[in-house]
N, C-alpha and C. Protein backbone atom coordinates (compact mmCIF):
# COMPACT_ATOMS: atom_id res chain seq x y z
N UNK A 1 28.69 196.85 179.35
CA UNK A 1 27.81 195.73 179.62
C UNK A 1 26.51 195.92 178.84
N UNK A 2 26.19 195.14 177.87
CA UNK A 2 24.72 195.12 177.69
C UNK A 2 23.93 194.77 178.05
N UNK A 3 22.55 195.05 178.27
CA UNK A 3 21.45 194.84 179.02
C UNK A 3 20.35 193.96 178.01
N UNK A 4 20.27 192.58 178.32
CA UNK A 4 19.50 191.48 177.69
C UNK A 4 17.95 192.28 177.19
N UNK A 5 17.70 191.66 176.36
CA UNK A 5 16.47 192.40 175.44
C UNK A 5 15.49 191.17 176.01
N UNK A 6 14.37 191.60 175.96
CA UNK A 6 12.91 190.42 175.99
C UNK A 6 12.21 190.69 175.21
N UNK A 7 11.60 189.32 174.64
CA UNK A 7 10.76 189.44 173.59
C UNK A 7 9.44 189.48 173.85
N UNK A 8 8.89 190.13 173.16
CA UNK A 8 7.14 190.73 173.36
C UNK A 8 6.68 190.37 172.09
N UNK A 9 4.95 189.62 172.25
CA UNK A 9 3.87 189.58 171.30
C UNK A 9 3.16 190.90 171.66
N UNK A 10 3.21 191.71 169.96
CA UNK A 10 2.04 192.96 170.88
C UNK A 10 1.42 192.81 169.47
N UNK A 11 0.08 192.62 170.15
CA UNK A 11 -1.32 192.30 169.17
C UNK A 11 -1.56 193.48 168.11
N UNK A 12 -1.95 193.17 167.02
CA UNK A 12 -2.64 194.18 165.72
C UNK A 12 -3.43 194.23 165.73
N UNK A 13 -3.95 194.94 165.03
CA UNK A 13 -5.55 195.05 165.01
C UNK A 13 -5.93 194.33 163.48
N UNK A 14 -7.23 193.83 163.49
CA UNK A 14 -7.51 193.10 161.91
C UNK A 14 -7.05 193.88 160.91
N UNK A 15 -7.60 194.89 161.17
CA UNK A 15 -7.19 195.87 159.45
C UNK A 15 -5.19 195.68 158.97
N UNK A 16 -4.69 195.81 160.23
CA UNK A 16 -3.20 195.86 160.44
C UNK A 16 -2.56 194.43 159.66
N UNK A 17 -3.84 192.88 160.34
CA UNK A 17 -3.16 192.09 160.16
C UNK A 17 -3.54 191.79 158.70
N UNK A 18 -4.64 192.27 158.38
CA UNK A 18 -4.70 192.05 156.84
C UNK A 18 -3.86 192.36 155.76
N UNK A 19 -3.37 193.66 156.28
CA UNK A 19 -2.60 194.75 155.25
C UNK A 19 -1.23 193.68 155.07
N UNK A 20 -1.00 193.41 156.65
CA UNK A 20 0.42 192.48 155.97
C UNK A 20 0.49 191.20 155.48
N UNK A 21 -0.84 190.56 155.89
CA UNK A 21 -1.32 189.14 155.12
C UNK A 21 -1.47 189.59 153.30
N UNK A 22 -1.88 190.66 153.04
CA UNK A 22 -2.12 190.99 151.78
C UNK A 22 -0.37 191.46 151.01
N UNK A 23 0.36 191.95 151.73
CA UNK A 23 1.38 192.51 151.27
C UNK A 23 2.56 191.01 151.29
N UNK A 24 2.19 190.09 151.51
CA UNK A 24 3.48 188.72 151.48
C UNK A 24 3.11 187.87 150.48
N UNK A 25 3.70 186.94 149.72
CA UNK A 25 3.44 186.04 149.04
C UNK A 25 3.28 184.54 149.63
N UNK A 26 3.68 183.53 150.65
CA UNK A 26 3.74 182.51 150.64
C UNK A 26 3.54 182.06 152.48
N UNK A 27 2.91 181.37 152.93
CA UNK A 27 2.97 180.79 153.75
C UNK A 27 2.59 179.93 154.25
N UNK A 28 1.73 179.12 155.04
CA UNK A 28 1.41 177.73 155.32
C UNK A 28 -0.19 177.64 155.68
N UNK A 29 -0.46 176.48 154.51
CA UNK A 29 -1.72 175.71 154.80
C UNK A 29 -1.82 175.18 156.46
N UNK A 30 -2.93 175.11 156.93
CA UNK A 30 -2.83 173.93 158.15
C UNK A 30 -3.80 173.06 158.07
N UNK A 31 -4.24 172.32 158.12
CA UNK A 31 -5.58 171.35 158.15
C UNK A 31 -5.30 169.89 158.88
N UNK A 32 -6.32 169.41 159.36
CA UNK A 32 -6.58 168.44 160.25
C UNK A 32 -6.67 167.05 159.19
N UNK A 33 -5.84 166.09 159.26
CA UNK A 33 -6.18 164.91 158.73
C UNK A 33 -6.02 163.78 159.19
N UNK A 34 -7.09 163.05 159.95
CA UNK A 34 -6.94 162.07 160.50
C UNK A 34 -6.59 162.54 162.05
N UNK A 35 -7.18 163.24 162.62
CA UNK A 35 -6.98 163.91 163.87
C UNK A 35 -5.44 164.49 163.90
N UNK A 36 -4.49 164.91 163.14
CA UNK A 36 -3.49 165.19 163.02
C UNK A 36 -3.24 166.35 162.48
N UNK A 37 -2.46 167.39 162.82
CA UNK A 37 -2.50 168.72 162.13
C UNK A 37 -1.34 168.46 160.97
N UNK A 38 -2.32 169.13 159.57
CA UNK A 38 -1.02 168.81 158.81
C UNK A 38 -0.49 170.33 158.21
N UNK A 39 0.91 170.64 157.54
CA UNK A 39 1.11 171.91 157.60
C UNK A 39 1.85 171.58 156.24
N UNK A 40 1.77 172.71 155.65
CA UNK A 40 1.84 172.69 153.91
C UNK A 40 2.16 174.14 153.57
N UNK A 41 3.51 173.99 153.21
CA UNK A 41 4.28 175.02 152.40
C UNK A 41 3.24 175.97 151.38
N UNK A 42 2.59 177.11 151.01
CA UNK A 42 2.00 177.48 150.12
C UNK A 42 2.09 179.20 149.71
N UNK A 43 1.58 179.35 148.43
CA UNK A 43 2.08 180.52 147.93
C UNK A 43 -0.07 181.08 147.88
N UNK A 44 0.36 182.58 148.04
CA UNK A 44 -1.36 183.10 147.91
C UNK A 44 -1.03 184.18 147.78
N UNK A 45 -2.58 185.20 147.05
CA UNK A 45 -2.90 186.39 146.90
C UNK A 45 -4.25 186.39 147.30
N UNK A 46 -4.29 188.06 147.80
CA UNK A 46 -5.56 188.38 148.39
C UNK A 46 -6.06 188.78 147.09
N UNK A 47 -7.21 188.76 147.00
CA UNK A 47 -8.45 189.40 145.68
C UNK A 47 -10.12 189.01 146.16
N UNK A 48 -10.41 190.62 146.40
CA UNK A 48 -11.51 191.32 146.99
C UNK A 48 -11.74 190.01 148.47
N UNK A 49 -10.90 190.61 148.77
CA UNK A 49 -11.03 190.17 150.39
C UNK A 49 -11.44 188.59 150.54
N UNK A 50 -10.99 187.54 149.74
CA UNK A 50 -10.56 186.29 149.61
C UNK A 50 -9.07 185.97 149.30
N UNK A 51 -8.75 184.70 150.15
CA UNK A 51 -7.24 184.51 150.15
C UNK A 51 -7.16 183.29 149.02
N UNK A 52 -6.55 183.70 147.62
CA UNK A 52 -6.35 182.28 146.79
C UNK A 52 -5.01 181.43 147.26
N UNK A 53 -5.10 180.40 147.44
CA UNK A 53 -4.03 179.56 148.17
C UNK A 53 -3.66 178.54 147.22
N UNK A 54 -2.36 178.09 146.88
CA UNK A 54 -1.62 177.11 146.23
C UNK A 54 -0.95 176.57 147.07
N UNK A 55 -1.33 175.10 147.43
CA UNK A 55 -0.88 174.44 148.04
C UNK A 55 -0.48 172.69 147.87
N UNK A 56 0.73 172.32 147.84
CA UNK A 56 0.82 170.73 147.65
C UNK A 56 -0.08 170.20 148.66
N UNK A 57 -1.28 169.25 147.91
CA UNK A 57 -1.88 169.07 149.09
C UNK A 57 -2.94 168.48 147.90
N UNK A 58 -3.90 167.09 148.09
CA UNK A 58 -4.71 166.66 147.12
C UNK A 58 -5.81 167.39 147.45
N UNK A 59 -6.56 167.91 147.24
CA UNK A 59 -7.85 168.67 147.25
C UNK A 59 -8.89 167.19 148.03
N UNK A 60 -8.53 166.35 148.10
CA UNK A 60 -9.67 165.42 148.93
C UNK A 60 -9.11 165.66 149.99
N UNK A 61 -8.09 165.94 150.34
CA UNK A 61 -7.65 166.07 151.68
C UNK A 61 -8.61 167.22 152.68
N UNK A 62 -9.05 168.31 151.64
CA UNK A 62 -9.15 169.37 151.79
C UNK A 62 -10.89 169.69 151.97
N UNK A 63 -11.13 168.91 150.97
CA UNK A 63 -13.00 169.00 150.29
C UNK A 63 -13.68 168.43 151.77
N UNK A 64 -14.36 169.28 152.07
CA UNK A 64 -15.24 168.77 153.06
C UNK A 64 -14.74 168.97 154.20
N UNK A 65 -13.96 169.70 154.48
CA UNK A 65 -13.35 170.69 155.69
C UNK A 65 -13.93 171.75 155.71
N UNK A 66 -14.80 171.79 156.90
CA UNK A 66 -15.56 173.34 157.09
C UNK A 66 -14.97 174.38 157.52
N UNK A 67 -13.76 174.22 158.23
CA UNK A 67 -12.83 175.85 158.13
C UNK A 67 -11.01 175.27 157.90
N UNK A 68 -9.96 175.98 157.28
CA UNK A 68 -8.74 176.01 157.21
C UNK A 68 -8.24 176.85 158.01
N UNK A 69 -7.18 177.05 157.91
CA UNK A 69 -6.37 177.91 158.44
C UNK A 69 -5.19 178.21 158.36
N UNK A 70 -4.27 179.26 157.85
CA UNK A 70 -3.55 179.96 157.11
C UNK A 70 -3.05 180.82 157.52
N UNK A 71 -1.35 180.55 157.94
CA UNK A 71 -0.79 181.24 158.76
C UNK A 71 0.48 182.07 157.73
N UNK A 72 0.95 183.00 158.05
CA UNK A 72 2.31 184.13 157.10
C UNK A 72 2.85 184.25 158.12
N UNK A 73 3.99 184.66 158.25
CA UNK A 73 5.05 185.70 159.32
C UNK A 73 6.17 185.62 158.47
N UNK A 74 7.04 187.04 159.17
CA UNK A 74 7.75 187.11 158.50
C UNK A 74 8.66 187.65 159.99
N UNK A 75 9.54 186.80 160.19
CA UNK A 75 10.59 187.10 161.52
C UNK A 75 12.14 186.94 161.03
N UNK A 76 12.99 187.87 161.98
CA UNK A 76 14.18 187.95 162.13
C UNK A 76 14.57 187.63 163.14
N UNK A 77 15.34 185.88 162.72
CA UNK A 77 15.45 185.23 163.94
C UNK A 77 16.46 185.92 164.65
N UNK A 78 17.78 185.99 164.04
CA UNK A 78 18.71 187.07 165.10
C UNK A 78 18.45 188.38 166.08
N UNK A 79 17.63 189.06 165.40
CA UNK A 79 16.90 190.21 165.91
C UNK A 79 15.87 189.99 167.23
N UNK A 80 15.35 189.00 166.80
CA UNK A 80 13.80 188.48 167.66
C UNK A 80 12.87 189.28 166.62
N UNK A 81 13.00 189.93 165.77
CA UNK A 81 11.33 190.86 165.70
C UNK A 81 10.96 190.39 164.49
N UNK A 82 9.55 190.96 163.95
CA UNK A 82 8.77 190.48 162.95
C UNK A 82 7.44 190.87 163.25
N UNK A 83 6.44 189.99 162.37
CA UNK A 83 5.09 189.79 162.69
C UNK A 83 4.67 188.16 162.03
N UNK A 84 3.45 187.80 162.32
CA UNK A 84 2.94 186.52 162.48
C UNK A 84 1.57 187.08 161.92
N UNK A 85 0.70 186.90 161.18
CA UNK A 85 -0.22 186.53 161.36
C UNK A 85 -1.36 185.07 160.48
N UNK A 86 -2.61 185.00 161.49
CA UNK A 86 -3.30 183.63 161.13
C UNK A 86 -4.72 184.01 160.64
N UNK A 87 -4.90 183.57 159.28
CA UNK A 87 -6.29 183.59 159.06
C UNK A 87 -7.22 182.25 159.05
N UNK A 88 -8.16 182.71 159.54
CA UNK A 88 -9.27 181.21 159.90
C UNK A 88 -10.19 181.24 158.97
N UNK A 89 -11.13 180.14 158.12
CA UNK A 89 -12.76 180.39 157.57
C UNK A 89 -12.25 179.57 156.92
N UNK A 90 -13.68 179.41 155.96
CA UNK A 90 -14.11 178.27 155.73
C UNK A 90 -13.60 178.21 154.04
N UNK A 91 -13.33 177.41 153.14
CA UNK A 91 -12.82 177.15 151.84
C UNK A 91 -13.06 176.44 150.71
N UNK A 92 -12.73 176.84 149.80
CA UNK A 92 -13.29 175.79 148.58
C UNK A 92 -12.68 175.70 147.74
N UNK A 93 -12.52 174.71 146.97
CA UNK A 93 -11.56 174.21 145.30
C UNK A 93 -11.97 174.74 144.61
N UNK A 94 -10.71 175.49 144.13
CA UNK A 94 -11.37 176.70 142.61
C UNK A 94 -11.70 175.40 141.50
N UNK A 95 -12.35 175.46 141.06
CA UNK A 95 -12.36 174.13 140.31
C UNK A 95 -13.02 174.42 138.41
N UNK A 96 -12.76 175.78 138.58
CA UNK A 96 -13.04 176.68 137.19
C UNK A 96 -11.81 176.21 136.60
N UNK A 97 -11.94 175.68 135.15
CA UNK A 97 -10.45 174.98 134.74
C UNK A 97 -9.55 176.61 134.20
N UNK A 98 -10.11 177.76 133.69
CA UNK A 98 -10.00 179.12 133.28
C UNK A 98 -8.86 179.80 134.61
N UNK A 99 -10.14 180.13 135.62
CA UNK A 99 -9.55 180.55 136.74
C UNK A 99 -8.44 179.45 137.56
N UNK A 100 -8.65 177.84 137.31
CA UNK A 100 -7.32 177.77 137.50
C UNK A 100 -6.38 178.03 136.97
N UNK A 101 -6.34 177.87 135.55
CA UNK A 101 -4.98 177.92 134.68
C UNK A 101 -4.28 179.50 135.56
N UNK A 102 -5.32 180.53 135.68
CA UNK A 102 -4.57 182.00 136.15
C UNK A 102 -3.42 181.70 137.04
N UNK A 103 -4.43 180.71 138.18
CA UNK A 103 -3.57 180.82 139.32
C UNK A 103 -2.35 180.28 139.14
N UNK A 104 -2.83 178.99 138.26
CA UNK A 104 -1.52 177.97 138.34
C UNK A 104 0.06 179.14 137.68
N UNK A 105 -0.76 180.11 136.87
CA UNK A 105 0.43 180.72 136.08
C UNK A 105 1.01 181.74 137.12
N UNK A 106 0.36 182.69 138.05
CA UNK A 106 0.69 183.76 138.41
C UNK A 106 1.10 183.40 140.08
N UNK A 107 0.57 182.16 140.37
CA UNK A 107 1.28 181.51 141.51
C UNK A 107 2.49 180.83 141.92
N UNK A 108 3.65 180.33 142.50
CA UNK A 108 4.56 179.60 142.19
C UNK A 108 3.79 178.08 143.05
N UNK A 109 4.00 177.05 142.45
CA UNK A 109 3.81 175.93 143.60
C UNK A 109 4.96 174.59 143.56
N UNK A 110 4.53 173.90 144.29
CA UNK A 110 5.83 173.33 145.02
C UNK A 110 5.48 171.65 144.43
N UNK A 111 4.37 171.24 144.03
CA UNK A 111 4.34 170.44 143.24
C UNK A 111 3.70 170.64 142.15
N UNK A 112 3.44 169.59 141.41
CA UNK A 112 2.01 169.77 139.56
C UNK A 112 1.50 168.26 139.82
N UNK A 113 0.65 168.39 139.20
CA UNK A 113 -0.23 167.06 139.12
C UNK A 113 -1.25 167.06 140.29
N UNK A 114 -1.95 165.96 140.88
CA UNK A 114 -3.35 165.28 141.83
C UNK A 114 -2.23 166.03 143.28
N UNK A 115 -1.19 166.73 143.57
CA UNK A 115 -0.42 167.32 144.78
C UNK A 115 -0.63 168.32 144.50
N UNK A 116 -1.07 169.07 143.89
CA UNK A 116 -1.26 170.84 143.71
C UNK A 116 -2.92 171.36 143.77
N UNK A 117 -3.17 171.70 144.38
CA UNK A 117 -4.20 172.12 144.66
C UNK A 117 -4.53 173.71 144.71
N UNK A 118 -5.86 174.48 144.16
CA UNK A 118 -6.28 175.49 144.71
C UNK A 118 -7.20 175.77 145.31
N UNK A 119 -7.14 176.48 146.01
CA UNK A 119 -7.87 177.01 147.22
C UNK A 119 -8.67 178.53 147.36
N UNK A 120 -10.22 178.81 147.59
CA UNK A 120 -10.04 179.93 148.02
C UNK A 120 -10.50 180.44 149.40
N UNK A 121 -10.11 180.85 150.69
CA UNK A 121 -10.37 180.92 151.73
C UNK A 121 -10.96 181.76 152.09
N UNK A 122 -12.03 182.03 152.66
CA UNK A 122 -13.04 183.31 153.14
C UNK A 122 -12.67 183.67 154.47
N UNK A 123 -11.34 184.52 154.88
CA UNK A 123 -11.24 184.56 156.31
C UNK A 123 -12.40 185.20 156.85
N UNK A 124 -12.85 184.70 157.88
CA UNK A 124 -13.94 184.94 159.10
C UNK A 124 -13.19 185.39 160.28
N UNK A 125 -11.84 184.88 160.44
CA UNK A 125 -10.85 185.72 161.66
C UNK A 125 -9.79 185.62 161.20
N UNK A 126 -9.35 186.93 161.17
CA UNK A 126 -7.92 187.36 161.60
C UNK A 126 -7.18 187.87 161.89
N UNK A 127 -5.78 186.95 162.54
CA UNK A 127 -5.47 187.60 164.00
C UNK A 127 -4.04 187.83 163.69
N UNK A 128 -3.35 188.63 164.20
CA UNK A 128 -1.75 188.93 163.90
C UNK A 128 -1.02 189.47 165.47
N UNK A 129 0.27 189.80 165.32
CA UNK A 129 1.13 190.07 166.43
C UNK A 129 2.37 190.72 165.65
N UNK A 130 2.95 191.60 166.07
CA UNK A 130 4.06 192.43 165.99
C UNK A 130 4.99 191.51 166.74
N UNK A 131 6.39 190.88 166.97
CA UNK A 131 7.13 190.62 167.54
C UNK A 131 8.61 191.35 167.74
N UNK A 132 8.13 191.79 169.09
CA UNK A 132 9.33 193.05 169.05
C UNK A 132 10.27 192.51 170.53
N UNK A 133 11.38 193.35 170.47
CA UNK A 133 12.13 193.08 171.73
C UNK A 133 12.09 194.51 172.45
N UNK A 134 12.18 194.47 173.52
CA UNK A 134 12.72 195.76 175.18
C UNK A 134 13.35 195.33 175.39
N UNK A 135 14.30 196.59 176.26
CA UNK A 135 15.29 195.99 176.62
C UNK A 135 15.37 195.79 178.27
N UNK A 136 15.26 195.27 179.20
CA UNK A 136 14.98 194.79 180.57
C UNK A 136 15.36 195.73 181.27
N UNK A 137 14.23 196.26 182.32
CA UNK A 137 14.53 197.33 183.33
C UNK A 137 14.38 198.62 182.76
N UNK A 138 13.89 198.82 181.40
CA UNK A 138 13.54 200.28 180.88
C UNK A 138 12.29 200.94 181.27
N UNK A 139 12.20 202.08 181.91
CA UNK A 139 11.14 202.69 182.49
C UNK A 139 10.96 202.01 184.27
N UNK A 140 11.91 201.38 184.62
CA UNK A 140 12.03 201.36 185.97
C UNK A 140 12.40 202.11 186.66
């Protein structure tokens, strides 16, 4: 007989959640438009503790938003386990035509043209979680 597993959020610490926000390539824009949360496929690298973000997404959407927010995980749905984490702060349009061309080259993105946008995000918080399973009744 096997004994059912439960799934647990067990919190990281910032340094923890950075290391693995820094070690992934791609995960999701979020931003508010029109009182509506909108969520956007995107690819990023950390450089000196700013997150550059490529995201389909028009940069007016974006301009004049005082904080974003920018979520990674990386889970095994069969398993249950993984980690999650979300960075928060405030952002701006690289809008250096130089430093874009870099990104546009060394980034992958999901559209080209007035839908591709870059981003660079100053996290002010961030927060992560380990997602692990126990197995029920251990240490009872």
């Amino acid at each position: 007989m096997t004994v059912p597993a439960d799934r647990r959020l067990i919190e990281v610490s910032g340094t923890e959640a950075l290391w693995l926000l820094e070690g992934s390539a791609e995960g999701r824009l979020i931003y508010l438009q029109r009182e509506t949360a909108m969520v956007r496929p995107a690819a990023h690298v950390m450089e000196y503790g700013r997150l550059v973000v490529r995201a389909p997404v028009q940069s007016a959407a974006v301009l004049g938003r005082s904080l974003l927010t920018y979520q990674v995980d990386e889970i095994n749905s069969p398993a249950g386990t993984g980690w999650t984490v979300t960075a928060h702060g405030p952002a701006d349009v690289i809008g250096n035509p130089d430093e874009a061309a870099h990104y546009r080259r060394t980034l992958s993105g999901w559209s080209h043209g007035p839908h591709d946008t870059l981003l660079r995000l100053h996290p002010q918080q961030v927060s992560g979680f380990r997602l692990a399973r126990t197995v029920s009744g251990a240490g009872r």
